[in-house]
N, C-alpha and C. Protein backbone atom coordinates (compact mmCIF):
# COMPACT_ATOMS: atom_id res chain seq x y z
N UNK A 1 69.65 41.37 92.39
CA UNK A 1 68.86 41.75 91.23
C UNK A 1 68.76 40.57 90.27
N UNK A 2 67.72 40.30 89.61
CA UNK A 2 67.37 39.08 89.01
C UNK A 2 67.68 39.77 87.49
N UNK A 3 68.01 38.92 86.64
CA UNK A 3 68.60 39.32 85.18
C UNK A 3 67.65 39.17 84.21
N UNK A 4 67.50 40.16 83.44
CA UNK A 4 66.59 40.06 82.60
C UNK A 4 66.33 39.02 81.17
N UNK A 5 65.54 38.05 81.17
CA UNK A 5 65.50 37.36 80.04
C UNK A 5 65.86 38.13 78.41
N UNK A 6 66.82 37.92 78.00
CA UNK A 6 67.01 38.61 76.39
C UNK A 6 65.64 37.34 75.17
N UNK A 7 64.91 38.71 74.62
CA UNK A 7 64.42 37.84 73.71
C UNK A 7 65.47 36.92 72.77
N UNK A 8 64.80 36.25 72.38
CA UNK A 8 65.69 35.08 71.41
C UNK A 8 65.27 35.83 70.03
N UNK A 9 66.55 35.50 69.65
CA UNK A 9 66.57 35.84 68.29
C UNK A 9 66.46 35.17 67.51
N UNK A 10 65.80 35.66 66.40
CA UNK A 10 64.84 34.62 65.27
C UNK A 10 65.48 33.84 64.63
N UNK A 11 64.94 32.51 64.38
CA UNK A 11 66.42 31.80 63.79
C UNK A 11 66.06 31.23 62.33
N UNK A 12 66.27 31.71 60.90
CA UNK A 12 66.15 31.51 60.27
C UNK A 12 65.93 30.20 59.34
N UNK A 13 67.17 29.57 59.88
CA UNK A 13 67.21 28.04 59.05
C UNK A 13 65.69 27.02 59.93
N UNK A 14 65.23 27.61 61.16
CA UNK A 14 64.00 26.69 61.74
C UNK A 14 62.99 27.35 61.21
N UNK A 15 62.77 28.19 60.98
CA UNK A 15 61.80 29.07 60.29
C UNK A 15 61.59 27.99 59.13
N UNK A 16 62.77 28.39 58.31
CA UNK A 16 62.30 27.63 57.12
C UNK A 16 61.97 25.88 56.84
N UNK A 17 63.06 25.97 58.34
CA UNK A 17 62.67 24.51 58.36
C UNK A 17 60.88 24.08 58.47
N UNK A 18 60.59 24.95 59.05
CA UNK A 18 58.81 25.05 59.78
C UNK A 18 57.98 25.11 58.66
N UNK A 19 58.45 26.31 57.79
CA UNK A 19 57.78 26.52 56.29
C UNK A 19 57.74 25.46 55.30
N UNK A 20 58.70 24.96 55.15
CA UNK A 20 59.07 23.77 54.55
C UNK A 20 58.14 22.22 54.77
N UNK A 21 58.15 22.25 56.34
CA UNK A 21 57.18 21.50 56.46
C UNK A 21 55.60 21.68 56.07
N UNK A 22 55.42 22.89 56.38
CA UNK A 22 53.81 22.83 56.28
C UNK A 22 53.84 22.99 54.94
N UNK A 23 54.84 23.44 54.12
CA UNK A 23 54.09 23.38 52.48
C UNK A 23 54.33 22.14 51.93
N UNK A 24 55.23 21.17 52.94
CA UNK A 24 55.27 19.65 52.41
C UNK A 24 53.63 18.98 52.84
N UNK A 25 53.25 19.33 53.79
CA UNK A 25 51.78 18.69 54.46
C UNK A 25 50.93 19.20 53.65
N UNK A 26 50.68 20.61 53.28
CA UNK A 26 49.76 20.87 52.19
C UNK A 26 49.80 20.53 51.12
N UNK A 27 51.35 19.87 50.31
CA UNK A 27 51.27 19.18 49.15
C UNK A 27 50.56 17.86 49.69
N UNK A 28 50.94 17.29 50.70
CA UNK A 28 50.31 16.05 50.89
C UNK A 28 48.54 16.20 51.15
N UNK A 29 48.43 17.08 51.32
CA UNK A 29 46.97 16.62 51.42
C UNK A 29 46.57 16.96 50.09
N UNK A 30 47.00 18.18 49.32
CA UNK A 30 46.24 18.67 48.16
C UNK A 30 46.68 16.87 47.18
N UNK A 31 47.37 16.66 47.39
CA UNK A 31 47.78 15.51 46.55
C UNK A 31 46.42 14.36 47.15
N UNK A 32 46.23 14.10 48.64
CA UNK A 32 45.07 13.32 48.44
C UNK A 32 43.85 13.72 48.27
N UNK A 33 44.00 14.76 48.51
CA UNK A 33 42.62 15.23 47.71
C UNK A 33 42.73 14.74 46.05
N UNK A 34 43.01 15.28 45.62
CA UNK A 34 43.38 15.08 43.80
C UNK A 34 43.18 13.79 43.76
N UNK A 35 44.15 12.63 44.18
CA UNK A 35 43.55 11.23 44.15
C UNK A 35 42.71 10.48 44.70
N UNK A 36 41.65 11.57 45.08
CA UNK A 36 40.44 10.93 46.16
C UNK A 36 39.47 11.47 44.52
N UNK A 37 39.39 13.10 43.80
CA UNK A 37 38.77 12.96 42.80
C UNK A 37 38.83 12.09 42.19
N UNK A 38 39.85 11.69 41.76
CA UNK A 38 40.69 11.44 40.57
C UNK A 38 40.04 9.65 40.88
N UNK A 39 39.69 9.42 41.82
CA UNK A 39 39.45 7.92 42.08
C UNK A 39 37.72 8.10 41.81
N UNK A 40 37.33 9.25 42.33
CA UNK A 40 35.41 9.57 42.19
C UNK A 40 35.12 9.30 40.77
N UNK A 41 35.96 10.49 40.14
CA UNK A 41 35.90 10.14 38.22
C UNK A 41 36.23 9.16 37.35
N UNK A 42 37.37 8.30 37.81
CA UNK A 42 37.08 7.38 37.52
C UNK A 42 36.13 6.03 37.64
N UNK A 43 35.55 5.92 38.74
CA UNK A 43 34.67 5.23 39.34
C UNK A 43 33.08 5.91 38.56
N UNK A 44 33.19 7.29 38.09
CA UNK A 44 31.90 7.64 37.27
C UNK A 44 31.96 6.79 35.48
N UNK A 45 33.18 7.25 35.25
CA UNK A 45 33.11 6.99 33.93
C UNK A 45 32.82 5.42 33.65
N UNK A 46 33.53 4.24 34.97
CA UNK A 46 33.11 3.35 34.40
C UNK A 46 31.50 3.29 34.61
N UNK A 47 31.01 3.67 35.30
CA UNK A 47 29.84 3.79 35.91
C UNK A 47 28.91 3.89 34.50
N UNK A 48 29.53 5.03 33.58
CA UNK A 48 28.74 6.05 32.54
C UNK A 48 28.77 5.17 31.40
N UNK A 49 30.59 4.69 31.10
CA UNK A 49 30.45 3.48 30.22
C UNK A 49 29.80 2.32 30.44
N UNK A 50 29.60 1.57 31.14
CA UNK A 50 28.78 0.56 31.58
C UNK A 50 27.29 0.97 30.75
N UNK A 51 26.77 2.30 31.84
CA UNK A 51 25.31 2.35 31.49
C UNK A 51 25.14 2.57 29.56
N UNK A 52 26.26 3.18 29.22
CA UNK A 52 26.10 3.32 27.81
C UNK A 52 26.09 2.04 27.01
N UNK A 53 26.97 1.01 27.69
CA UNK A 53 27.13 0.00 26.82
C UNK A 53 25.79 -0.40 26.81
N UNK A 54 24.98 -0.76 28.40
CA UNK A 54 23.75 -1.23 28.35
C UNK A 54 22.74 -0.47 27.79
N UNK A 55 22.96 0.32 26.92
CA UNK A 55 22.00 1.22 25.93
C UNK A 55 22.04 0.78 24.69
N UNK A 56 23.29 0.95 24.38
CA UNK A 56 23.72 -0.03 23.08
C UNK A 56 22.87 -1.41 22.64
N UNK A 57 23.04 -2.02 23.86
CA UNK A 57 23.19 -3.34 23.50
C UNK A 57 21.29 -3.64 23.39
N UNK A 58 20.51 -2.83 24.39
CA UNK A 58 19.27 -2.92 24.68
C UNK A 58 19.00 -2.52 23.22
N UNK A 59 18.93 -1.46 22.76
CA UNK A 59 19.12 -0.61 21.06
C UNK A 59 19.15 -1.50 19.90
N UNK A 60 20.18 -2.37 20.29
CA UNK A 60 20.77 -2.86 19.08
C UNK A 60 19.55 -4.35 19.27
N UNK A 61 19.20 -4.54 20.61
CA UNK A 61 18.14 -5.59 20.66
C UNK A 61 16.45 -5.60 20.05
N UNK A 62 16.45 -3.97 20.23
CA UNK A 62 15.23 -3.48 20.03
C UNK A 62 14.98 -3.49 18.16
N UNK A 63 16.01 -3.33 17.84
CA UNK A 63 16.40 -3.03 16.36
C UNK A 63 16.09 -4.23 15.58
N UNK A 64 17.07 -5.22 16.04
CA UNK A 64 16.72 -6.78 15.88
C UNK A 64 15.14 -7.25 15.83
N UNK A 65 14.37 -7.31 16.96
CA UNK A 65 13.37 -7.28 16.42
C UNK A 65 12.56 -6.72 16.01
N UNK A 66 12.57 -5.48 15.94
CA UNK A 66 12.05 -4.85 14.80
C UNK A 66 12.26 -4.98 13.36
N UNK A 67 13.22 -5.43 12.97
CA UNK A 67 13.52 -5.97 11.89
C UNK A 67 12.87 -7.20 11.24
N UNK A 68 12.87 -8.46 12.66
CA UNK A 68 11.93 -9.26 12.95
C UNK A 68 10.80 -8.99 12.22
N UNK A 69 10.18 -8.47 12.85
CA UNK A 69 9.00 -8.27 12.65
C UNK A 69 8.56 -7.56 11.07
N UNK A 70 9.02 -6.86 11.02
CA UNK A 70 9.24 -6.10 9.92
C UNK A 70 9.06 -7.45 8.42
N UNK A 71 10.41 -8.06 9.04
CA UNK A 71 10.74 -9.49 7.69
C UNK A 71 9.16 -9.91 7.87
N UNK A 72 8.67 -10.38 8.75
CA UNK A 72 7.98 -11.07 9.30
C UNK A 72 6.49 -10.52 8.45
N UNK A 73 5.95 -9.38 8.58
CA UNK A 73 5.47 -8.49 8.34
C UNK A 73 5.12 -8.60 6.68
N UNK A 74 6.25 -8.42 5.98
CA UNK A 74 6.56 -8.28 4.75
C UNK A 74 5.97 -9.83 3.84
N UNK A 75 6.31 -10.64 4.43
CA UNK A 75 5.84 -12.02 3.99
C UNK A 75 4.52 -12.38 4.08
N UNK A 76 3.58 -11.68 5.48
CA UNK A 76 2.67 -12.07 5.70
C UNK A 76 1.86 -11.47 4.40
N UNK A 77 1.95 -9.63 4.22
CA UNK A 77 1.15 -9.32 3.44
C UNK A 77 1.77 -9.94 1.87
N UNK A 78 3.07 -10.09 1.44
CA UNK A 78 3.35 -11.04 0.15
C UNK A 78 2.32 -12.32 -0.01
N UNK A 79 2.20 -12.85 1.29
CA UNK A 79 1.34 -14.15 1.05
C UNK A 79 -0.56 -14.12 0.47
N UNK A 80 -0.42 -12.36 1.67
CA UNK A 80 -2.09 -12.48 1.36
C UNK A 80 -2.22 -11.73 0.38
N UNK A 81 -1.54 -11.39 -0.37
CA UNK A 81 -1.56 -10.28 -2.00
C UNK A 81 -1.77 -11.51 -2.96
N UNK A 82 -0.76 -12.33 -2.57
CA UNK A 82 -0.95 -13.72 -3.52
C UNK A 82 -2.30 -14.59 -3.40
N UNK A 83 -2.57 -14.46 -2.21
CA UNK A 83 -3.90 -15.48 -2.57
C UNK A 83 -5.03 -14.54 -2.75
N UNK A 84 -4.93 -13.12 -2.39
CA UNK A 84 -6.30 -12.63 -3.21
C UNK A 84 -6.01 -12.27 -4.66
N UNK A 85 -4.92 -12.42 -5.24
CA UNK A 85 -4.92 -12.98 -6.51
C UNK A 85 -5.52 -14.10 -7.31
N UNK A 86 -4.85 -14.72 -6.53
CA UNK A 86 -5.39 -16.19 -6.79
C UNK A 86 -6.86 -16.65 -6.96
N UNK A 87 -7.68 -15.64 -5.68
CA UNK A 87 -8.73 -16.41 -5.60
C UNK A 87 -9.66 -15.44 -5.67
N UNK A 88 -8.96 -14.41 -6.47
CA UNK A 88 -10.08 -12.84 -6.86
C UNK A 88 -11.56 -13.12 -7.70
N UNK A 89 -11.29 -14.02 -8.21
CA UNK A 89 -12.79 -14.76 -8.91
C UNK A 89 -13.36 -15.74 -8.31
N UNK A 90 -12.85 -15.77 -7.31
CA UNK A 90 -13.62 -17.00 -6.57
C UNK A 90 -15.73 -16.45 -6.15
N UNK A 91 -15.57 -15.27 -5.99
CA UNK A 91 -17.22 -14.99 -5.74
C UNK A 91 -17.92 -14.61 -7.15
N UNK A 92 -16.95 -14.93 -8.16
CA UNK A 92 -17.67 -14.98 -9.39
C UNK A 92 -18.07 -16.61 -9.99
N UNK A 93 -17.29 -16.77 -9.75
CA UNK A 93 -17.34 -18.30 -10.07
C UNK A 93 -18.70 -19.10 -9.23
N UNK A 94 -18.49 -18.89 -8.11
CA UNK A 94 -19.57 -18.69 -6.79
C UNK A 94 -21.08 -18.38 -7.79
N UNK A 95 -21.36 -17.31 -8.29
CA UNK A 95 -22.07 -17.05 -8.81
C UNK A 95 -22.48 -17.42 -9.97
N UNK A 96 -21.54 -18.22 -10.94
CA UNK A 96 -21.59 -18.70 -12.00
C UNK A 96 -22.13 -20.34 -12.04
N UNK A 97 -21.77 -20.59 -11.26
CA UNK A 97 -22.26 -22.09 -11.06
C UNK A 97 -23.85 -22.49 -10.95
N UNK A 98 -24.63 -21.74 -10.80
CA UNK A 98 -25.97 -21.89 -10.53
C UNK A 98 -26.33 -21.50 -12.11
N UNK A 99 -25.90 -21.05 -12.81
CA UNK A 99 -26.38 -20.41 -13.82
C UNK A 99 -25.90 -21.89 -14.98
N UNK A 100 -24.35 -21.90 -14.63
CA UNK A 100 -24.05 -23.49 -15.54
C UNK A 100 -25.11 -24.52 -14.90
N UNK A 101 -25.80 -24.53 -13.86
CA UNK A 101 -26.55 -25.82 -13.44
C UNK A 101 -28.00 -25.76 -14.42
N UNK A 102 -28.68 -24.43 -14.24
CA UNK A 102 -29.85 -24.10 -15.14
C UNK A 102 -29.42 -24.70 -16.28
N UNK A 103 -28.68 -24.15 -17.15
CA UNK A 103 -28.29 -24.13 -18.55
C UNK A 103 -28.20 -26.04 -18.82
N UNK A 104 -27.57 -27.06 -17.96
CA UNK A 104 -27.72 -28.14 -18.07
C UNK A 104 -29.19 -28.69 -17.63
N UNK A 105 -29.90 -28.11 -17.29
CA UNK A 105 -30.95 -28.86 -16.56
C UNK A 105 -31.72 -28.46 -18.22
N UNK A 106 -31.97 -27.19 -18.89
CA UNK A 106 -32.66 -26.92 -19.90
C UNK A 106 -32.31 -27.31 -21.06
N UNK A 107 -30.93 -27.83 -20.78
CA UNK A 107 -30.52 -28.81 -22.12
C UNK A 107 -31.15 -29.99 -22.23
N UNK A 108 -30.94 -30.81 -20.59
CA UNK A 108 -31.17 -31.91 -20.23
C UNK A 108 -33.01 -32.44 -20.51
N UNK A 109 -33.85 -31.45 -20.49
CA UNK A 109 -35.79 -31.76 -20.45
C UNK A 109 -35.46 -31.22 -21.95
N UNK A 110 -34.94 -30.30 -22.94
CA UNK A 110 -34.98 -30.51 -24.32
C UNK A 110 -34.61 -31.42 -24.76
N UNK A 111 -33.65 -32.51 -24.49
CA UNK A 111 -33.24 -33.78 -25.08
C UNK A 111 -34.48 -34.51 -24.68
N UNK A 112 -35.10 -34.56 -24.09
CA UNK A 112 -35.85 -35.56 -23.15
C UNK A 112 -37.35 -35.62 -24.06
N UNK A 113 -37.96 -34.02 -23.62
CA UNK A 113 -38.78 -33.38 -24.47
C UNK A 113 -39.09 -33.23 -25.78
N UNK A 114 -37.48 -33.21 -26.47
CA UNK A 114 -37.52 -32.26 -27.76
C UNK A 114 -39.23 -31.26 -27.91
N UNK A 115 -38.60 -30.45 -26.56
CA UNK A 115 -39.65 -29.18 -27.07
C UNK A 115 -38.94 -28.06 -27.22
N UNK A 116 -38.76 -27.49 -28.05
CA UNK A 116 -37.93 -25.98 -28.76
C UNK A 116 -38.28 -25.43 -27.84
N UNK A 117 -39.77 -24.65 -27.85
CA UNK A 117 -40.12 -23.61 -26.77
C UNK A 117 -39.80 -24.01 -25.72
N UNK A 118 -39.68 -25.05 -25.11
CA UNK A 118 -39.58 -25.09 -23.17
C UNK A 118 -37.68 -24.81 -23.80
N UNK A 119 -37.32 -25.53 -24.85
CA UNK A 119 -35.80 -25.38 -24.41
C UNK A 119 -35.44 -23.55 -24.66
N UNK A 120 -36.03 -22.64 -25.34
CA UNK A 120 -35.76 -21.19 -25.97
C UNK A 120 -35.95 -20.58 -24.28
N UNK A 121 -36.95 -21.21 -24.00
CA UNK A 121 -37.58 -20.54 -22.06
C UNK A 121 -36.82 -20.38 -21.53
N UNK A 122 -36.28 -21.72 -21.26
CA UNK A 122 -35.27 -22.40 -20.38
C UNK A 122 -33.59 -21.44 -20.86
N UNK A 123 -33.31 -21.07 -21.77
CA UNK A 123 -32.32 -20.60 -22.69
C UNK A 123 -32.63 -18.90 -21.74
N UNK A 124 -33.62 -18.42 -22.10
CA UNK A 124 -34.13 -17.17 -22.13
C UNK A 124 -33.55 -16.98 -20.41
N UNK A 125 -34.01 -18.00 -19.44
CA UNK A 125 -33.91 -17.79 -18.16
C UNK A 125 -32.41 -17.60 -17.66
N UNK A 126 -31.40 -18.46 -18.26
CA UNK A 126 -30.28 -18.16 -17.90
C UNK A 126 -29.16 -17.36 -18.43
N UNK A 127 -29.59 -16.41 -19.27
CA UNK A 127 -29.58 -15.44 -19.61
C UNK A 127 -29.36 -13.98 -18.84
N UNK A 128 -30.68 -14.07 -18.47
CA UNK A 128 -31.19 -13.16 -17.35
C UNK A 128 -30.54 -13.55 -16.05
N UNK A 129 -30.00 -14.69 -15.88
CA UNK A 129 -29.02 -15.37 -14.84
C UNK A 129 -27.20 -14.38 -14.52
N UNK A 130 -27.65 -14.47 -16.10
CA UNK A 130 -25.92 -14.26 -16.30
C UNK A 130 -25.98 -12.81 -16.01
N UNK A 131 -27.12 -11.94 -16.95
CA UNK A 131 -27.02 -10.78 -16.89
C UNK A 131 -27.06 -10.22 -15.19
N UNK A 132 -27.79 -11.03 -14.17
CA UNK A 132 -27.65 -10.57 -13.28
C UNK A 132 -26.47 -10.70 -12.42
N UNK A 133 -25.94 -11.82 -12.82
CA UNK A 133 -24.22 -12.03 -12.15
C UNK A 133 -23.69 -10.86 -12.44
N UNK A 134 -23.43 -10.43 -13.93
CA UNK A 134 -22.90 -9.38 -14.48
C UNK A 134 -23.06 -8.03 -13.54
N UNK A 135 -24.26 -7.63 -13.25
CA UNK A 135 -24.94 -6.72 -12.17
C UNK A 135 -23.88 -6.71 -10.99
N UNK A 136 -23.92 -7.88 -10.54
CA UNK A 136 -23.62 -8.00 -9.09
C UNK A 136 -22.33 -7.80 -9.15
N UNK A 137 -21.69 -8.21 -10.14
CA UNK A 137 -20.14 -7.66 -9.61
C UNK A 137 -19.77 -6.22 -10.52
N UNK A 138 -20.68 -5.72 -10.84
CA UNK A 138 -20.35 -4.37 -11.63
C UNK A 138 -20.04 -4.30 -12.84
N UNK A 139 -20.25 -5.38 -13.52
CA UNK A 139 -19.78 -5.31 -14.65
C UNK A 139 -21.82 -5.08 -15.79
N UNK A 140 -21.36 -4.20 -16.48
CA UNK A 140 -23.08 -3.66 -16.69
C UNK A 140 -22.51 -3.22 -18.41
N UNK A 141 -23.49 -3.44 -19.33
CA UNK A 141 -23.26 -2.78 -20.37
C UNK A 141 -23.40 -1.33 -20.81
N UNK A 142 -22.29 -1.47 -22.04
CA UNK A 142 -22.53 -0.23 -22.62
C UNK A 142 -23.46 0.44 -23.22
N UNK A 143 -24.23 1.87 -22.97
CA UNK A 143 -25.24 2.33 -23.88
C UNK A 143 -24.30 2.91 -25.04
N UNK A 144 -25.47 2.44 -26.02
CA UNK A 144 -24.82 2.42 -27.39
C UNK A 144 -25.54 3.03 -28.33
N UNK A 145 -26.48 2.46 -28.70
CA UNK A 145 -27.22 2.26 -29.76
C UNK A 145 -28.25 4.09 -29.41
N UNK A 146 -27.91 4.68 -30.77
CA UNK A 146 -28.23 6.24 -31.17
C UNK A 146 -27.45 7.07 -30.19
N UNK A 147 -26.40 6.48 -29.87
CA UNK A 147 -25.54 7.13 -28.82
C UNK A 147 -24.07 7.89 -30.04
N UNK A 148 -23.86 9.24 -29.67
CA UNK A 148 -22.37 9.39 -30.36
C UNK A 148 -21.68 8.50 -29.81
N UNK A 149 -20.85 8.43 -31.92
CA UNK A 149 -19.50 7.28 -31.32
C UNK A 149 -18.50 7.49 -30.40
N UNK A 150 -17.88 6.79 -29.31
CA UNK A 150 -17.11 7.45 -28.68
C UNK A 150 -16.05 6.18 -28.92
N UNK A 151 -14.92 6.19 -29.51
CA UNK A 151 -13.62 5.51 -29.92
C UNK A 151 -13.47 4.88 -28.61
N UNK A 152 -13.90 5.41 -27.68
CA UNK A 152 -13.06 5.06 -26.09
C UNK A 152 -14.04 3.35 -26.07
N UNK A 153 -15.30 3.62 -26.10
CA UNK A 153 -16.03 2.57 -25.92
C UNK A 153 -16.80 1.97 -27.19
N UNK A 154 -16.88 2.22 -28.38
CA UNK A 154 -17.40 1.39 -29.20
C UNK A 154 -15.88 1.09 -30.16
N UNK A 155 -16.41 0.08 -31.09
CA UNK A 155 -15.63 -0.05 -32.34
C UNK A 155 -16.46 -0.02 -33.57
N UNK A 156 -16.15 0.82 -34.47
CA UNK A 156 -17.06 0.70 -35.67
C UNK A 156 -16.45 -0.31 -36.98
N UNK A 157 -17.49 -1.55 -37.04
CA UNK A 157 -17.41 -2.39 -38.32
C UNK A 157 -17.30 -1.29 -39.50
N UNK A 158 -18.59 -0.74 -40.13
CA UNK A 158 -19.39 0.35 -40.97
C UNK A 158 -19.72 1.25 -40.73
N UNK A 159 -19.82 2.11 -42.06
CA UNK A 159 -20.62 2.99 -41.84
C UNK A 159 -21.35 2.79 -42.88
N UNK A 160 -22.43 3.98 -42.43
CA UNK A 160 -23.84 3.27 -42.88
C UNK A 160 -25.05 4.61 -43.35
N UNK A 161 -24.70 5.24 -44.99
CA UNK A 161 -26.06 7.01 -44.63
C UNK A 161 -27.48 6.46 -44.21
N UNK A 162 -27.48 7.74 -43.51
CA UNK A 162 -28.51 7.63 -42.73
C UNK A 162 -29.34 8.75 -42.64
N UNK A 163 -30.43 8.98 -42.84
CA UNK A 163 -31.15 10.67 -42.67
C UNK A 163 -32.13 11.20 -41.88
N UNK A 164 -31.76 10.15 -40.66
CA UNK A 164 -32.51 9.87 -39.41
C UNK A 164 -31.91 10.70 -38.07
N UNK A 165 -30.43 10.41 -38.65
CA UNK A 165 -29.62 10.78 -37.47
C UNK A 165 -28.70 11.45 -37.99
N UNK A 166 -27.67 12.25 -37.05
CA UNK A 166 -26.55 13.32 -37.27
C UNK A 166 -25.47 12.17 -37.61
N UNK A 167 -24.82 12.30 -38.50
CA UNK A 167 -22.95 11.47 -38.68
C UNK A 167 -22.25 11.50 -37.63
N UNK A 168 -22.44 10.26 -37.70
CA UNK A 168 -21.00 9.88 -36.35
C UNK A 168 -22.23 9.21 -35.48
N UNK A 169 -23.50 9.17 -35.37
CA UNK A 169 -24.08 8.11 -34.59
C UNK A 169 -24.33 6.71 -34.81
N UNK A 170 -24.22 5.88 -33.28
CA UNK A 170 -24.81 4.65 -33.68
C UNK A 170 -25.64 4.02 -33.84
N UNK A 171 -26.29 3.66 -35.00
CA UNK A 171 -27.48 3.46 -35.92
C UNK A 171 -27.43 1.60 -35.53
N UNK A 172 -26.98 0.84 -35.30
CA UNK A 172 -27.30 -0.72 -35.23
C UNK A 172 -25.48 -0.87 -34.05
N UNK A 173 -26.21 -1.73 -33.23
CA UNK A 173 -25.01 -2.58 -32.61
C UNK A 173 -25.20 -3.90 -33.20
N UNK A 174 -24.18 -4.86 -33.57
CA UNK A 174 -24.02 -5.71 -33.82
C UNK A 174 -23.44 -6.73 -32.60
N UNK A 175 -22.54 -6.16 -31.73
CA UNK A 175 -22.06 -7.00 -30.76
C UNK A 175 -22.24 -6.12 -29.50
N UNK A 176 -22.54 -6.47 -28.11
CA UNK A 176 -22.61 -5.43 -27.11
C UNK A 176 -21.44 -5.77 -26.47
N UNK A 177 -21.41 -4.03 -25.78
CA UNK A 177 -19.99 -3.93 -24.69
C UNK A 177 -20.11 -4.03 -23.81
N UNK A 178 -19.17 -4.20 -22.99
CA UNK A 178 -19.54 -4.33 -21.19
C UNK A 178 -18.25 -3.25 -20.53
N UNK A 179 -18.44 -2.95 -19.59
CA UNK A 179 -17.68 -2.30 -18.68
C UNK A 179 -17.76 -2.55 -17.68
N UNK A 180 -16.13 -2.64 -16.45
CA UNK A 180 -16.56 -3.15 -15.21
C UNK A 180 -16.19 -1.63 -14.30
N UNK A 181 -17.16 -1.34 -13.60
CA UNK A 181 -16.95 -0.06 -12.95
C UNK A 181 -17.06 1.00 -14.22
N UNK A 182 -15.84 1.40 -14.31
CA UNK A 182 -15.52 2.36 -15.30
C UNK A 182 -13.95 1.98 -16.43
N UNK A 183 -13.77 0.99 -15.97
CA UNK A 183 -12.97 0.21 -17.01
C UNK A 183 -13.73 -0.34 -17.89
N UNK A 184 -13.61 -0.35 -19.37
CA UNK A 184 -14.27 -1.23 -20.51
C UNK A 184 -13.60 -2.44 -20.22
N UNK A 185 -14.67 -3.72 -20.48
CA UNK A 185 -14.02 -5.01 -20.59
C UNK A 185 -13.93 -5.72 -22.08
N UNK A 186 -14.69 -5.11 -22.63
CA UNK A 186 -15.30 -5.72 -24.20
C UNK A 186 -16.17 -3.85 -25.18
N UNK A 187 -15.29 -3.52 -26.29
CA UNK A 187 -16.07 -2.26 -26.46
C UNK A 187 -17.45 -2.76 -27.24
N UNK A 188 -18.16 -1.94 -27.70
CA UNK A 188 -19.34 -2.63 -29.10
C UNK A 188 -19.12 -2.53 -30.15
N UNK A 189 -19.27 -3.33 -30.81
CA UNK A 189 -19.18 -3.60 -32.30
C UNK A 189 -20.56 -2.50 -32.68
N UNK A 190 -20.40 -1.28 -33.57
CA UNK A 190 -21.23 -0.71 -33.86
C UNK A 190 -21.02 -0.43 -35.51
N UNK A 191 -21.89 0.03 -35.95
CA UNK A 191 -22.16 1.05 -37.39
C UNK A 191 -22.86 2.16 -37.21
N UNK A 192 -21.82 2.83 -37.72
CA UNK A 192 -22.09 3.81 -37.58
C UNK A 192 -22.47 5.20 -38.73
N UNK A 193 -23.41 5.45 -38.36
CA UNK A 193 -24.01 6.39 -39.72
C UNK A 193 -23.17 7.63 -40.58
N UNK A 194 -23.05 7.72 -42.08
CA UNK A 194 -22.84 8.39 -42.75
C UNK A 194 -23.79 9.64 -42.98
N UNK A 195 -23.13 10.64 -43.47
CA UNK A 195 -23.94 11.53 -44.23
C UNK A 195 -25.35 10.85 -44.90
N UNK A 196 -26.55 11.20 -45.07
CA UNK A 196 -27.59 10.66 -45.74
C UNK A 196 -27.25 11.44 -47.20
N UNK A 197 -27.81 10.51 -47.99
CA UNK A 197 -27.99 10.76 -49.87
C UNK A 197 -28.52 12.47 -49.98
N UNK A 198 -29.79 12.70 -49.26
CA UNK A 198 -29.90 14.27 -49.21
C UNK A 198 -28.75 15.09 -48.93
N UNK A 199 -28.08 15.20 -47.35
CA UNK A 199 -27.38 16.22 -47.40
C UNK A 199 -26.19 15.91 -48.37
N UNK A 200 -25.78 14.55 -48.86
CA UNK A 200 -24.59 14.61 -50.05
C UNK A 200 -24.52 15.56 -50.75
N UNK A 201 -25.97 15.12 -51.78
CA UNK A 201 -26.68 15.97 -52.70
C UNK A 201 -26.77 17.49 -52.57
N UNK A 202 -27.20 17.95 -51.36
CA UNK A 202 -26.91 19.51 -50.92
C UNK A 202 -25.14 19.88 -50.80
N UNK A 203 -24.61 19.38 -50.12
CA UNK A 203 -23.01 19.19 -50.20
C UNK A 203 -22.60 19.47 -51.53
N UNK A 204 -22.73 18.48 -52.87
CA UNK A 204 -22.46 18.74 -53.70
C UNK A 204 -23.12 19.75 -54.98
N UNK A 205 -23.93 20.32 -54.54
CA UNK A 205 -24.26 21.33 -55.12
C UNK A 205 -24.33 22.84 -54.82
């Protein structure tokens, strides 16, 4: 008769020895795993810092010249504020010169001449010279004369009764005004009318 194999009995300390191992192999791998992330994330961040720095630095380049430009900018229009200052009468002047040339030429045939009338002509023409310069750049006189006084644009020398007109009008200019646009440049010298001797007379009685 052949003998029967007895199962083996379980043997504790290999057991654990067995357990022991495989939870040592699973620390080892969970451990390279962890330093396989742990190597990915770091390898991002420099990745992330890098690209940030090169944001910065592009930023801080962009800024620069814009600033540039900006300075740059700032001077150009300082320069051209200054010379259309400078040379804001230059198309008046432009215009004035033809009118000083007349005015010598009609001096020049009255010395020559001594004729009054050609020189009063000659006088008369550049006149009408000036007045039209005046035109052209907007500068035009004031209506005045039987106009109410208006403080804004005349000045009154006198007053003067009058029983022609209502008080407070201007009855004689003595000097004329000009205005350029709607700015006064020069107001008028006016007089300006009083009460007339009649309505006094009614007034005081």
């Amino acid at each position: 008769m052949t003998k029967k194999s007895r199962p083996k009995k379980p043997d504790p300390v290999a057991d654990a020895d067995a357990e022991a191992a495989l939870d040592a192999a699973e620390a080892h791998d969970l451990a390279a795993d962890v330093a396989a992330a742990s190597a990915d994330e770091s390898t991002a961040d420099v990745e992330s810092r890098e690209q940030l720095l090169a944001d910065i630095e592009e930023a801080q380049d962009r800024a620069l010249r814009s600033r540039a430009e900006l300075e740059n900018y700032r001077k150009r229009a300082a320069r051209e504020l200054q010379d259309a200052r400078r040379y804001a009468n230059l198309p008046l002047m432009r215009d004035l010169l033809p009118v000083l040339d007349n005015l010598d030429r009609a001096i020049e045939a009255a010395e020559k001449n001594h004729d009054a009338a050609k020189l009063l002509e000659g006088v008369k023409i550049v006149v009408e010279q000036f007045e039209g310069v005046f035109q052209r750049h907007h500068c035009t006189p004031i209506e005045t004369l039987h106009q109410p006084f208006d403080p804004h644009l005349h000045q009154a020398i006198s007053q003067q009764p009058c029983d022609e007109h209502p008080a407070g009008t201007v009855v004689l200019v003595t000097q004329p005004g000009f205005q350029l646009h709607d700015r006064v440049v020069r107001p008028s010298q006016v007089i300006v009318s009083a009460p007339g001797q009649e309505k006094t007379e009614e007034q005081s009685t």
